[in-house]
N, C-alpha and C. Protein backbone atom coordinates (compact mmCIF):
# COMPACT_ATOMS: atom_id res chain seq x y z
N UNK A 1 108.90 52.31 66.16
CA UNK A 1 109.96 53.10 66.76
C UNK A 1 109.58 53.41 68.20
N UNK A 2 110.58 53.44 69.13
CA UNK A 2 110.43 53.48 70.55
C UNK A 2 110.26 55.10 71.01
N UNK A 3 109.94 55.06 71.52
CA UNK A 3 110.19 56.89 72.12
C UNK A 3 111.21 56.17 73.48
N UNK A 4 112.10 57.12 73.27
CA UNK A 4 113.26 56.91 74.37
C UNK A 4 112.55 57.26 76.01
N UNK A 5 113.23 56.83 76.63
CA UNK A 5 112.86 57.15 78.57
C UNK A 5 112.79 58.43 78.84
N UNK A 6 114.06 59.06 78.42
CA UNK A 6 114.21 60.56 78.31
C UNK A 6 113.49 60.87 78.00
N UNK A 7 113.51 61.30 76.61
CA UNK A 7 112.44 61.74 75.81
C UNK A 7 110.99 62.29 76.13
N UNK A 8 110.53 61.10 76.58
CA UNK A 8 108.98 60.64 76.99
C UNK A 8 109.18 61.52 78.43
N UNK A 9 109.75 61.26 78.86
CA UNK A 9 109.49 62.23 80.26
C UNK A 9 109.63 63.42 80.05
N UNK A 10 110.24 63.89 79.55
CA UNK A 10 111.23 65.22 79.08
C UNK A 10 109.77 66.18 78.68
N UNK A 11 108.87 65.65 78.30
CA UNK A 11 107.34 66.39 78.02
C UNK A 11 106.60 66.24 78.73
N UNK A 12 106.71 65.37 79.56
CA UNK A 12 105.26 65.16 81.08
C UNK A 12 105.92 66.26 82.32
N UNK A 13 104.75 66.64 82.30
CA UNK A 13 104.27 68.17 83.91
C UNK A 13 103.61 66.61 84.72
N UNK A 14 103.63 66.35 86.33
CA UNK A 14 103.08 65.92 86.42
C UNK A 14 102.76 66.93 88.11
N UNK A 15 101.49 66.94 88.39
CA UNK A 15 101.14 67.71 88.99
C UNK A 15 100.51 67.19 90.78
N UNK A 16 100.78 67.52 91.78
CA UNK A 16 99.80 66.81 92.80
C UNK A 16 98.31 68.16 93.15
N UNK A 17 97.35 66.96 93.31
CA UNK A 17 96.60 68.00 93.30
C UNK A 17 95.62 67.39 95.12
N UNK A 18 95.13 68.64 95.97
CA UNK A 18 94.60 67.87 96.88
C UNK A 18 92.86 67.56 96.61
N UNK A 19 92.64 68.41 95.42
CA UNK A 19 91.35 68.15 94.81
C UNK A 19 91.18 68.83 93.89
N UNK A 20 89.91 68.90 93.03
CA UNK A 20 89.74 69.62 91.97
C UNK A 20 89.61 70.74 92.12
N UNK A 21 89.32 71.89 93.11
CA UNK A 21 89.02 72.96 93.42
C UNK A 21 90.99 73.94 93.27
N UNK A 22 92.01 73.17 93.50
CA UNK A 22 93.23 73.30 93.56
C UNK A 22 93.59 74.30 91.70
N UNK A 23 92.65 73.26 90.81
CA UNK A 23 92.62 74.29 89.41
C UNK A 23 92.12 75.44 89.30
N UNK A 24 90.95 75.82 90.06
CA UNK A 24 89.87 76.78 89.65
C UNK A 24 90.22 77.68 90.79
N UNK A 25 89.88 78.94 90.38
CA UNK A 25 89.98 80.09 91.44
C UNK A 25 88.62 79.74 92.96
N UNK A 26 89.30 80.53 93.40
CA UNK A 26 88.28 80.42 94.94
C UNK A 26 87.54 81.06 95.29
N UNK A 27 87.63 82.33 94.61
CA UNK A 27 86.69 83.10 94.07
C UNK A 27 85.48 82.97 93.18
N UNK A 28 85.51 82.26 92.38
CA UNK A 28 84.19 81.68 91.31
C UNK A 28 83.41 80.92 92.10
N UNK A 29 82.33 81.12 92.29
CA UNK A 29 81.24 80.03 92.54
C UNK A 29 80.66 79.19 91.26
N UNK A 30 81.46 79.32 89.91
CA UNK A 30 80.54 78.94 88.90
C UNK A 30 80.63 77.10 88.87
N UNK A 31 80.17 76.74 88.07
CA UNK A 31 80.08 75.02 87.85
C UNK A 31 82.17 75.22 86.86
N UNK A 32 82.49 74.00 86.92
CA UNK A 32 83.31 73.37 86.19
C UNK A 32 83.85 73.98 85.01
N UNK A 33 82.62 73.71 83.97
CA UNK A 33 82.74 74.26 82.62
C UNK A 33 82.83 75.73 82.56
N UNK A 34 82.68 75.95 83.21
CA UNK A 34 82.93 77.98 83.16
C UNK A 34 84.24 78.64 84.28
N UNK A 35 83.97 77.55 85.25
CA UNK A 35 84.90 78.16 86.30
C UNK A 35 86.32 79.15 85.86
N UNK A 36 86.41 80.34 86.47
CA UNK A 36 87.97 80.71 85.96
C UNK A 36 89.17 79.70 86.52
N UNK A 37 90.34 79.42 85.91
CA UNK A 37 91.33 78.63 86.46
C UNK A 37 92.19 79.87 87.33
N UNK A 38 92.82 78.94 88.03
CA UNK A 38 93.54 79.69 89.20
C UNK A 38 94.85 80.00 88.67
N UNK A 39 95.36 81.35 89.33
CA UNK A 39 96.46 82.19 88.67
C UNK A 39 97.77 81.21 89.63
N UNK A 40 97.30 80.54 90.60
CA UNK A 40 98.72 80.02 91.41
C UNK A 40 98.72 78.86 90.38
N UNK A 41 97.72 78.08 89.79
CA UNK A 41 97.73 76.84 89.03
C UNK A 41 98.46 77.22 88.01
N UNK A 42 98.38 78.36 87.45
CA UNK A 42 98.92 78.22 85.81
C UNK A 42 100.19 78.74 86.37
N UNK A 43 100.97 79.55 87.53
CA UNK A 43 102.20 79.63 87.35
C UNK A 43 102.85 78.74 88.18
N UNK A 44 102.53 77.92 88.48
CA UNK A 44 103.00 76.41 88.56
C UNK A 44 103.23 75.91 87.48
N UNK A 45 102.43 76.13 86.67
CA UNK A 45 102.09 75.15 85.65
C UNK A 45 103.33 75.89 84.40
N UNK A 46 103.33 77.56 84.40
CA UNK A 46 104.22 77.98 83.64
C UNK A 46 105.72 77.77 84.39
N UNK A 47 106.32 77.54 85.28
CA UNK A 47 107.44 77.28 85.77
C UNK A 47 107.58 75.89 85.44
N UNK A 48 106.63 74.80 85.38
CA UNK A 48 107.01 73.66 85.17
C UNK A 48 107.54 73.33 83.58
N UNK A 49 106.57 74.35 82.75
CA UNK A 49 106.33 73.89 81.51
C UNK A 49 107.49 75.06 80.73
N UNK A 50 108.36 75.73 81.64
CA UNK A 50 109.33 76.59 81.04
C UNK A 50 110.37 75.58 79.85
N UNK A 51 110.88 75.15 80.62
CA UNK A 51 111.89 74.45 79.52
C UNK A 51 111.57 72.78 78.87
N UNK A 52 110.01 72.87 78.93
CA UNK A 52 109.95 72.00 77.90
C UNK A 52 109.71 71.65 76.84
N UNK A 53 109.62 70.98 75.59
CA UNK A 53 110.09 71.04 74.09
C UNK A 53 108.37 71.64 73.53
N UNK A 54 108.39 71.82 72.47
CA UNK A 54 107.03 72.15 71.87
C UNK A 54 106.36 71.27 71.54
N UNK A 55 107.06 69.83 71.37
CA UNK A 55 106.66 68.65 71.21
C UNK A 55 105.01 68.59 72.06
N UNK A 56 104.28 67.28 71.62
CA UNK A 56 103.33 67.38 72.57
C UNK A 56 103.91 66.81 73.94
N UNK A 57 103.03 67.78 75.06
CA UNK A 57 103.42 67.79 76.40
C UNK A 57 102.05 66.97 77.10
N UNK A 58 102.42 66.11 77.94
CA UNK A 58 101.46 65.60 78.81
C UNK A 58 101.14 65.93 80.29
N UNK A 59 100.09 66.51 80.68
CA UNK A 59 99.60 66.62 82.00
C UNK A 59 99.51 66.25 82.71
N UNK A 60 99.81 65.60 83.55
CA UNK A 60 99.07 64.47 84.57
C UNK A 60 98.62 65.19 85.81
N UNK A 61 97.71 65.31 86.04
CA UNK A 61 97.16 65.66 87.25
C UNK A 61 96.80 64.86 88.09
N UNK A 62 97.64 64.51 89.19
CA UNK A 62 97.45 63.39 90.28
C UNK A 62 96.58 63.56 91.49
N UNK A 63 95.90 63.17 91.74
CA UNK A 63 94.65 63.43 92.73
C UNK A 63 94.73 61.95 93.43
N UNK A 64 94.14 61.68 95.01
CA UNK A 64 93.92 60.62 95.67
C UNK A 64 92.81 59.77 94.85
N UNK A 65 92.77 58.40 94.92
CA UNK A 65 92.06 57.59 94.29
C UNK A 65 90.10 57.99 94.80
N UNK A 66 90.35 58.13 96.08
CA UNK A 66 88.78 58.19 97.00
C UNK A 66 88.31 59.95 96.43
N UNK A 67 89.22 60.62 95.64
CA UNK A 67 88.60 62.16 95.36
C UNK A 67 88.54 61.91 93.96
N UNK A 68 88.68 61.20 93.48
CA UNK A 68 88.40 61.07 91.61
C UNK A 68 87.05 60.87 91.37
N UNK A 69 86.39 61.51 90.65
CA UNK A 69 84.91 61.85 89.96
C UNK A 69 85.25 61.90 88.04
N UNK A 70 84.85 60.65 87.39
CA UNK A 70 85.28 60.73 86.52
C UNK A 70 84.66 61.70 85.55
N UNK A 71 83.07 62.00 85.80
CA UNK A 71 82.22 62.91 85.25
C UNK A 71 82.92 64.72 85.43
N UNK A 72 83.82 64.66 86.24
CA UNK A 72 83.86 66.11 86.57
C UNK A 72 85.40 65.96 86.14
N UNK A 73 85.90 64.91 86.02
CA UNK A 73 87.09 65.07 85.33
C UNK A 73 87.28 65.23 83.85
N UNK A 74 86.11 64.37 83.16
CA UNK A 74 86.37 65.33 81.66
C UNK A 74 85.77 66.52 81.21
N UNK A 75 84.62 67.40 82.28
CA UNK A 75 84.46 68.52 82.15
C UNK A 75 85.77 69.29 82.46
N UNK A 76 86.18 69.47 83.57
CA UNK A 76 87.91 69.40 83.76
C UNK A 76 88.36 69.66 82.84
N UNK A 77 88.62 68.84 82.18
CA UNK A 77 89.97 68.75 80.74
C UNK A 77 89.42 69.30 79.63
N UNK A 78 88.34 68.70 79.25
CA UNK A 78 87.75 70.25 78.71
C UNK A 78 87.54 71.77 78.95
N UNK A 79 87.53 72.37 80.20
CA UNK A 79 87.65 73.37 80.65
C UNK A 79 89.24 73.76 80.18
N UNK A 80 90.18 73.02 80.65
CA UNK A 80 91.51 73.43 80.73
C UNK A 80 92.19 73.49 79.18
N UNK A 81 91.52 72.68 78.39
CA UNK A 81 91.83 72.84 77.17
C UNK A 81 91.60 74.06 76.07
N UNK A 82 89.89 74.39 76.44
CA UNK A 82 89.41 75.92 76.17
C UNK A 82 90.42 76.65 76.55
N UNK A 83 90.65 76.76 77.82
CA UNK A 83 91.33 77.85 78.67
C UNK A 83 92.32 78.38 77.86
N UNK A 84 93.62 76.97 77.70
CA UNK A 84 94.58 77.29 77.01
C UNK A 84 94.29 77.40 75.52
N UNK A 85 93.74 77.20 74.54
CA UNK A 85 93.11 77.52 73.51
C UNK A 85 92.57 78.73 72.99
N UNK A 86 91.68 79.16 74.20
CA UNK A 86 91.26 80.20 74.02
C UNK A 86 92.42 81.60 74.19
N UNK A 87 93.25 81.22 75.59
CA UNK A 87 94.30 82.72 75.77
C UNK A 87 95.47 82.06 75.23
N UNK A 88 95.81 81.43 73.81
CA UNK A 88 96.67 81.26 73.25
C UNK A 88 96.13 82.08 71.68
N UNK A 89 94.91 82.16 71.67
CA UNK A 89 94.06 83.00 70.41
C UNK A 89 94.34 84.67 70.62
N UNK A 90 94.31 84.49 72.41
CA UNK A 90 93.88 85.85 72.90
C UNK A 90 95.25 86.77 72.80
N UNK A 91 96.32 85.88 73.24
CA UNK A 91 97.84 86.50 73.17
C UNK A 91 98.48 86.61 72.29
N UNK A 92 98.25 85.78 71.30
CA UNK A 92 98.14 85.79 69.31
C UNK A 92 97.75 86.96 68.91
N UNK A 93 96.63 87.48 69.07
CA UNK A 93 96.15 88.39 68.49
C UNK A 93 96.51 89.98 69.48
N UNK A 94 96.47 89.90 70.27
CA UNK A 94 97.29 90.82 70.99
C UNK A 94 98.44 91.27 70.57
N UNK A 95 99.39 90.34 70.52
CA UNK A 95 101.12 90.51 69.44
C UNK A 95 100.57 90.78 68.40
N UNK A 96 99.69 90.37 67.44
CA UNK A 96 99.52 90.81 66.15
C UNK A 96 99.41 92.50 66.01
N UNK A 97 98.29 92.96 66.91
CA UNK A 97 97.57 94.33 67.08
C UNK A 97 98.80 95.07 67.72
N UNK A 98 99.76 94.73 68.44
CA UNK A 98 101.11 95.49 68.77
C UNK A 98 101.76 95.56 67.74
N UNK A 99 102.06 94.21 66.61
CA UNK A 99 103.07 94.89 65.93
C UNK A 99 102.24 95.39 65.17
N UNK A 100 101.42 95.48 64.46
CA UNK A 100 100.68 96.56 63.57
C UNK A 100 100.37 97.58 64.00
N UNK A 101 100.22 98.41 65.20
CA UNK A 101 100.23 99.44 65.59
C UNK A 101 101.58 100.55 65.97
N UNK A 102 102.98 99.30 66.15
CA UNK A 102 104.38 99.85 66.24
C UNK A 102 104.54 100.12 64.92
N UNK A 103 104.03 99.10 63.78
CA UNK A 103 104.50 99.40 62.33
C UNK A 103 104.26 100.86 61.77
N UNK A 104 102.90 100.75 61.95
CA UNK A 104 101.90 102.03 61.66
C UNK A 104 102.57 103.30 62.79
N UNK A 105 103.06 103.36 63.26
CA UNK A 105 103.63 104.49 64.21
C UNK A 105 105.14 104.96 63.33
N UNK A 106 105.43 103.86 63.91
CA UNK A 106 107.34 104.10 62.43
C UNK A 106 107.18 104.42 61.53
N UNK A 107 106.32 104.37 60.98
CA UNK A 107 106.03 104.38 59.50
C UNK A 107 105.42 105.82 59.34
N UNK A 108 104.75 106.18 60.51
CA UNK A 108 104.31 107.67 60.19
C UNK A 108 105.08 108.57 60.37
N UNK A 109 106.05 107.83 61.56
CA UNK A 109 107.23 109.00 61.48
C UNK A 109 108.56 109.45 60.40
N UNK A 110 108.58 107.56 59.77
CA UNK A 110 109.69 107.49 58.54
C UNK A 110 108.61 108.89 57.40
N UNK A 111 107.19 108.45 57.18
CA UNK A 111 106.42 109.61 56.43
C UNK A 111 106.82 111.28 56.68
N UNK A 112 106.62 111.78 58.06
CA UNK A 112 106.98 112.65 58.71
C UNK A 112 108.32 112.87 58.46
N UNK A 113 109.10 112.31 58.00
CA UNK A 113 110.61 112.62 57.97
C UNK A 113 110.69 113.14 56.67
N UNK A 114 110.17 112.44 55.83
CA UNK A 114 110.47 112.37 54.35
C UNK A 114 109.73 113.85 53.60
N UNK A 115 108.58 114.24 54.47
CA UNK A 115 107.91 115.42 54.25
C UNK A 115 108.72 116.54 54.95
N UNK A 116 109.61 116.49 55.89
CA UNK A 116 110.04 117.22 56.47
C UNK A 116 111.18 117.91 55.56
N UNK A 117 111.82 116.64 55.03
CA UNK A 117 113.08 117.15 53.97
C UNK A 117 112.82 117.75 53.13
N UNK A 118 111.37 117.44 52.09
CA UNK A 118 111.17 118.17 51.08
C UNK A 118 111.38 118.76 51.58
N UNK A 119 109.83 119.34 52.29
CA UNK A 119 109.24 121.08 52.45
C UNK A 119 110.34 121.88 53.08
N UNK A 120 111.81 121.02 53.78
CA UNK A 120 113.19 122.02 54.01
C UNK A 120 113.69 122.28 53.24
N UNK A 121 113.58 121.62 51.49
CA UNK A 121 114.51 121.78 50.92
C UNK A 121 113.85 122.95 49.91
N UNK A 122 112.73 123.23 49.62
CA UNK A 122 111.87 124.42 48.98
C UNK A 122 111.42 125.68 50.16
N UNK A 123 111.25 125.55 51.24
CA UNK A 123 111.21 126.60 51.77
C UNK A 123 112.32 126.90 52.78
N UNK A 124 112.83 128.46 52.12
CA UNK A 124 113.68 128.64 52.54
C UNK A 124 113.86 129.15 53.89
N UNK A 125 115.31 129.18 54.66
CA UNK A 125 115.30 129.96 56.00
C UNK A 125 115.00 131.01 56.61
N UNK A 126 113.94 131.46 57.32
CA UNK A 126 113.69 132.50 57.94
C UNK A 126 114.64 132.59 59.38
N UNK A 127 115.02 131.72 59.36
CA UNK A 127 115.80 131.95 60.83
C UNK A 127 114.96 131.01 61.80
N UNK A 128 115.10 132.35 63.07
CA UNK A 128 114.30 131.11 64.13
C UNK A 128 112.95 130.77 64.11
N UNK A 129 112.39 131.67 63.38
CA UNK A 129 110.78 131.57 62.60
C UNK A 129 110.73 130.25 62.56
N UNK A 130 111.62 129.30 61.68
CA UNK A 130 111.23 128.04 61.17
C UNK A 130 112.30 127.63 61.89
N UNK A 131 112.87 127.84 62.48
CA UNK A 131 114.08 126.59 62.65
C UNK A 131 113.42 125.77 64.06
N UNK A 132 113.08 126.74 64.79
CA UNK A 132 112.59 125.73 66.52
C UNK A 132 111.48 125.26 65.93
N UNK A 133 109.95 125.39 65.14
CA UNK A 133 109.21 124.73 64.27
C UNK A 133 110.01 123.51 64.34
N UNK A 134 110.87 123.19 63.59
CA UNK A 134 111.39 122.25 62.41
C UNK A 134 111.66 121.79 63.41
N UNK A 135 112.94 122.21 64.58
CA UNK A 135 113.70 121.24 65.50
C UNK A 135 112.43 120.07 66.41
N UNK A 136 111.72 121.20 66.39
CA UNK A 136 109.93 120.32 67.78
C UNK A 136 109.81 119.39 66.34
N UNK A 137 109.57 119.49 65.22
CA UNK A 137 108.97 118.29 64.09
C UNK A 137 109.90 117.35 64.18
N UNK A 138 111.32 117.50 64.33
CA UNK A 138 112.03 116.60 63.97
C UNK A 138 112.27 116.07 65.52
N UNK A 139 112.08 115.79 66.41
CA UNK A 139 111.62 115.40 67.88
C UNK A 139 110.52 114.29 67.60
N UNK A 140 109.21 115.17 67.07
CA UNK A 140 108.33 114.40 67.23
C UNK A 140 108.57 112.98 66.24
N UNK A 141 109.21 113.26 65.22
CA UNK A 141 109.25 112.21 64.05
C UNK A 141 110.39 111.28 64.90
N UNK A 142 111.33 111.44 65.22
CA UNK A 142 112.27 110.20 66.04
C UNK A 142 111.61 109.51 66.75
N UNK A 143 111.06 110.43 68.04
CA UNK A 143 109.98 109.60 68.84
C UNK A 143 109.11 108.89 68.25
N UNK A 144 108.56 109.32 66.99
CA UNK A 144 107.20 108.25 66.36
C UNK A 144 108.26 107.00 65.90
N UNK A 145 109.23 107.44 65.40
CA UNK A 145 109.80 105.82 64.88
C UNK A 145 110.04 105.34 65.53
N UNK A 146 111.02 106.22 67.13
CA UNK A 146 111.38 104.65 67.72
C UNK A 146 110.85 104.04 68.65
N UNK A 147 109.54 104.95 69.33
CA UNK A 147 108.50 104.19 69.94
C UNK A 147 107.60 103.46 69.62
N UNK A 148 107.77 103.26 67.67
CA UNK A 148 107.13 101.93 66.69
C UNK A 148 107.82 100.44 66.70
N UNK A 149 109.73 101.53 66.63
CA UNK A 149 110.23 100.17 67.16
C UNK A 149 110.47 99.38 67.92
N UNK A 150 110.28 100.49 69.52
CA UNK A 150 109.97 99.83 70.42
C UNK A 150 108.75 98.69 70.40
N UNK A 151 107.50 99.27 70.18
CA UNK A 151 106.47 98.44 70.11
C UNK A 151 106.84 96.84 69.24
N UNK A 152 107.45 97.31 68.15
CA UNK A 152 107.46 96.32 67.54
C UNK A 152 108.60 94.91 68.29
N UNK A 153 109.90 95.36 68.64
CA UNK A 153 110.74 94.81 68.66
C UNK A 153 110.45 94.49 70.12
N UNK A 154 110.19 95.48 71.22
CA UNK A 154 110.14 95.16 72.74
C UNK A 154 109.15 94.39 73.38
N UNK A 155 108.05 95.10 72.97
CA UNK A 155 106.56 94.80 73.92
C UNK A 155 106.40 93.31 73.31
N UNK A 156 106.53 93.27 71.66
CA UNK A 156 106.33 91.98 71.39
C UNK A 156 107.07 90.38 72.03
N UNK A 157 108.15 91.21 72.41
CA UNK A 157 109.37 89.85 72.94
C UNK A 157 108.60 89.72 74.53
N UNK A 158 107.63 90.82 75.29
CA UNK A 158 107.58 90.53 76.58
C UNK A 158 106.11 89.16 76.69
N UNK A 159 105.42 89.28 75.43
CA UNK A 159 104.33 88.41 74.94
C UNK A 159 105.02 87.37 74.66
N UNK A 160 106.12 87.09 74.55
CA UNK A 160 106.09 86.04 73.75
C UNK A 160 106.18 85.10 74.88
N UNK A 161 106.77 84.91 76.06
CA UNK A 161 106.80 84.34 77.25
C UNK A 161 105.05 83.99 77.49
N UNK A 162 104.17 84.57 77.01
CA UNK A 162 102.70 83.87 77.42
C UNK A 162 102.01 83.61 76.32
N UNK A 163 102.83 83.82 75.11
CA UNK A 163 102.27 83.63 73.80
C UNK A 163 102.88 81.76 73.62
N UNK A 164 104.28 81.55 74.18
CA UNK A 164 104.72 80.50 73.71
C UNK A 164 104.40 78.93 74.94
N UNK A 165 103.83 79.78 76.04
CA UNK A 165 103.34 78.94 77.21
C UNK A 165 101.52 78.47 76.31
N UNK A 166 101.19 79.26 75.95
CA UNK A 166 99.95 79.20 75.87
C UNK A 166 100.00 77.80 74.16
N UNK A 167 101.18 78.20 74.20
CA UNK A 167 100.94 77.55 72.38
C UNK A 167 101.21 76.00 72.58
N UNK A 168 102.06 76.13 74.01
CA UNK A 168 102.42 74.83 74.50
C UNK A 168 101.24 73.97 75.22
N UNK A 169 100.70 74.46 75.81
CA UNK A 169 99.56 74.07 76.72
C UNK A 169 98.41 73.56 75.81
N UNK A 170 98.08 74.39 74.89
CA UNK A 170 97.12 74.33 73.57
C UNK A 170 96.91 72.65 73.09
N UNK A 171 98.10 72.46 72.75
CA UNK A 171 98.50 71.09 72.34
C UNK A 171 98.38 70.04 73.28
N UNK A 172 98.63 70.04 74.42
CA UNK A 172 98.73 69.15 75.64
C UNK A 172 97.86 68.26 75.87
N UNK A 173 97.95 67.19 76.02
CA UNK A 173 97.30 66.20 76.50
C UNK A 173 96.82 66.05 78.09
N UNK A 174 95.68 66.46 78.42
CA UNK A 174 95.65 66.11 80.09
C UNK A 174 94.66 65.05 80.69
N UNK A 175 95.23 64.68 81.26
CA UNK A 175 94.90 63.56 82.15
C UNK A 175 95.22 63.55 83.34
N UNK A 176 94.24 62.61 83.99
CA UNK A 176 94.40 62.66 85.70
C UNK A 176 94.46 61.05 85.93
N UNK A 177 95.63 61.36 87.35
CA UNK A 177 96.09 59.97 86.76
C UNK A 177 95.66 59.64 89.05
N UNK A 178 95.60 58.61 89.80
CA UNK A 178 95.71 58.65 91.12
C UNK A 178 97.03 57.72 91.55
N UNK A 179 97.33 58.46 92.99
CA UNK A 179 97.97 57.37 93.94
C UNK A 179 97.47 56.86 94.79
């Protein structure tokens, strides 16, 4: 079976690069394999890789023929593969620890609610004794739920934009290709 023209392109980033230093921050003095990658590289790299399929995606990183070092190019791709590997683990588990902490918040306040009704419905009215009490409890219990659901429903959707770049990249094939 053919992979169509479309198709096949429809998943390649292809990138110009004026050397290898163009990936890595300018700031690091470290070697290759450790270097941090550069924040202008990856949002290049996330604007390019916005609307493309989850399918596997191919890299090409184009460099001049006279600057290609093939030894430092598969430390390279190994580096870049960790990278995305690693902060696709890192933003995974981040969303996880948000929604379990929005859950656990709602949930103390749905608790808080449910204790609130009893103990209203056996102790009786003193007036304003208990009533501004009760009104501050029943404040705090809304706020606990819906700043759980916030957590859950909001913060998680703002991850998912580096949760679903990262899941894409993860997979990717890179290669450096010259003109």
């Amino acid at each position: 079976m053919k992979t169509s023209y479309k198709f096949k392109y429809a998943s390649e980033i292809s990138l110009w690069l004026d050397g290898y230093n163009d990936l890595f921050s300018d700031f690091d003095p470290r070697p290759y394999q450790e270097k941090a990658v550069s924040s202008d590289f990856l949002d290049e790299l996330k604007r390019a890789a916005r609307d493309k399929p989850f399918d596997k995606i191919s890299l090409k990183l184009l460099l001049q023929k006279s600057k290609r070092k093939l030894n430092d190019e598969k430390i390279i791709k190994n580096r870049l593969e960790h990278h995305f590997k690693h902060h696709y683990d890192i933003v995974k588990e981040e969303k996880r620890k948000i929604i379990k902490k929005g859950v656990f918040v709602a949930l103390t306040g749905l608790i808080l609610l449910f204790i609130l009704v009893y103990f209203g419905s056996i102790i009786p009215n003193y007036g304003a004794l208990t009533d501004y009490p009760i009104r501050l409890v029943e404040i705090m219990i809304w706020f606990l739920f819906w700043e759980g659901m916030n957590m859950v429903l909001f913060e998680t959707k703002i991850l998912n934009h580096n949760l679903d770049f990262y899941k894409k990249m993860s997979k990717c094939d890179v290669s450096f290709h010259h003109f």
